[in-house]
Protein backbone atom coordinates (compact mmCIF):
# COMPACT_ATOMS: atom_id res chain seq x y z
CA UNK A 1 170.77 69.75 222.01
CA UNK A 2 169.02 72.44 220.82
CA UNK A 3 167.75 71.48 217.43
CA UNK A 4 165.63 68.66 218.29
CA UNK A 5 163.43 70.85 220.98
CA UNK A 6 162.96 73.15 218.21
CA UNK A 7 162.04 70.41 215.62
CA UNK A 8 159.70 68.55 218.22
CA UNK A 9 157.81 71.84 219.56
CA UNK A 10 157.94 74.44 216.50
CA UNK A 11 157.73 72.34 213.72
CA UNK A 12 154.66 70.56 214.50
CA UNK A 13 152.84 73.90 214.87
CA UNK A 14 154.55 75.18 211.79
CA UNK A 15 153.25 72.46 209.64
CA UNK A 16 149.38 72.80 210.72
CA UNK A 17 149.31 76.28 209.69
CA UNK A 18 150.90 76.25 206.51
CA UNK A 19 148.34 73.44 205.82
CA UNK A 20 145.63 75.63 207.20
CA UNK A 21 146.93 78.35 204.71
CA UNK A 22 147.43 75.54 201.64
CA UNK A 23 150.79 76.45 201.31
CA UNK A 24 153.23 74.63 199.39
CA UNK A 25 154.86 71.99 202.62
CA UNK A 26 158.28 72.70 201.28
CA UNK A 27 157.94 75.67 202.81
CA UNK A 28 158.07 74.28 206.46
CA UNK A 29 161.64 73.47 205.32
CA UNK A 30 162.80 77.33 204.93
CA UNK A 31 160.68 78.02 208.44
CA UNK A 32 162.83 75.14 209.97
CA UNK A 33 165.95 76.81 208.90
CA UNK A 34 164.73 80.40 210.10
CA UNK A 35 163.76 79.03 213.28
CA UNK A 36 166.92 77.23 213.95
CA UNK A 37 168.93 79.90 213.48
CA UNK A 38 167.69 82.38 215.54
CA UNK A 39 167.11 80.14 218.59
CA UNK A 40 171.20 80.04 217.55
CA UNK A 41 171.22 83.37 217.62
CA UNK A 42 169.25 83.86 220.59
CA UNK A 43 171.04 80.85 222.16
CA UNK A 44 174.35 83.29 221.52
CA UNK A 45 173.23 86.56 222.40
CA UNK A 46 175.72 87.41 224.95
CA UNK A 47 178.80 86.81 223.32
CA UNK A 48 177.16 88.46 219.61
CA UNK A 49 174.19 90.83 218.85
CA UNK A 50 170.75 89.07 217.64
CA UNK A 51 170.26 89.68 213.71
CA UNK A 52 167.58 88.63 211.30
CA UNK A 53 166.61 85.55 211.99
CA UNK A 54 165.38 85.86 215.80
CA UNK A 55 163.38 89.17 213.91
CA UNK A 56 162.03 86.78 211.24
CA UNK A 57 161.11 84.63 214.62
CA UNK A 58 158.89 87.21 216.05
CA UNK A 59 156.91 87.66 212.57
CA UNK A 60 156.10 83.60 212.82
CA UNK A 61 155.59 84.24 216.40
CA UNK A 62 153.17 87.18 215.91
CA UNK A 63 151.29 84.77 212.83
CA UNK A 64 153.04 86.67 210.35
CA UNK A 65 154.95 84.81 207.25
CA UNK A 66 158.14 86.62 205.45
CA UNK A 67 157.49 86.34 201.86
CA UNK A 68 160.27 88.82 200.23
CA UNK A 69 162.27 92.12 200.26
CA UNK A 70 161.36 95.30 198.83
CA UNK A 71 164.61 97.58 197.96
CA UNK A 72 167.94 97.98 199.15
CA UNK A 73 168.93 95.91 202.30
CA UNK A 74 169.71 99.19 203.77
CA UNK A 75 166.77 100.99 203.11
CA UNK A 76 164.46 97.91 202.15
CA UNK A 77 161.70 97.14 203.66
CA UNK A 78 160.61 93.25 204.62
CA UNK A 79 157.09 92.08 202.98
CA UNK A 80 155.19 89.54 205.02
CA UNK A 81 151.94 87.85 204.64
């Protein structure tokens, strides 16, 4: 199952640096959901193509947090922190 390899190896990780950064831990429950859903859509990627969530996995993966959107999804451009 996939889910609990990503809760027991990506959490953990997730959860000291958002307390190294003092951010809210809520948080670690939209990073969770992120996470989870592109290992899904990873998991997937020969039968569909990858979308935004295994991108938003290579900001965390590259120490970079999403934190909004700036314009049009078309045009827009992601903010991160």
């Amino acid at each position: 199952m996939l889910r609990p390899k990503v809760v027991t190896t990506v959490i953990p990780g997730v959860q000291r640096c958002l307390a190294k950064h003092a951010f809210p831990a809520k948080l670690v429950d939209v990073v969770r959901w992120d996470v989870l859903h592109a290992s899904m859509e990873l998991y997937y990627s020969d039968a569909v193509d990858v979308g935004m969530f295994s991108r938003l996995l290579d900001l965390y993966v590259a120490d970079f947090l999403p934190c909004g959107w700036e314009g049009e999804p078309a045009d827009g451009v992601l903010r991160v922190w």
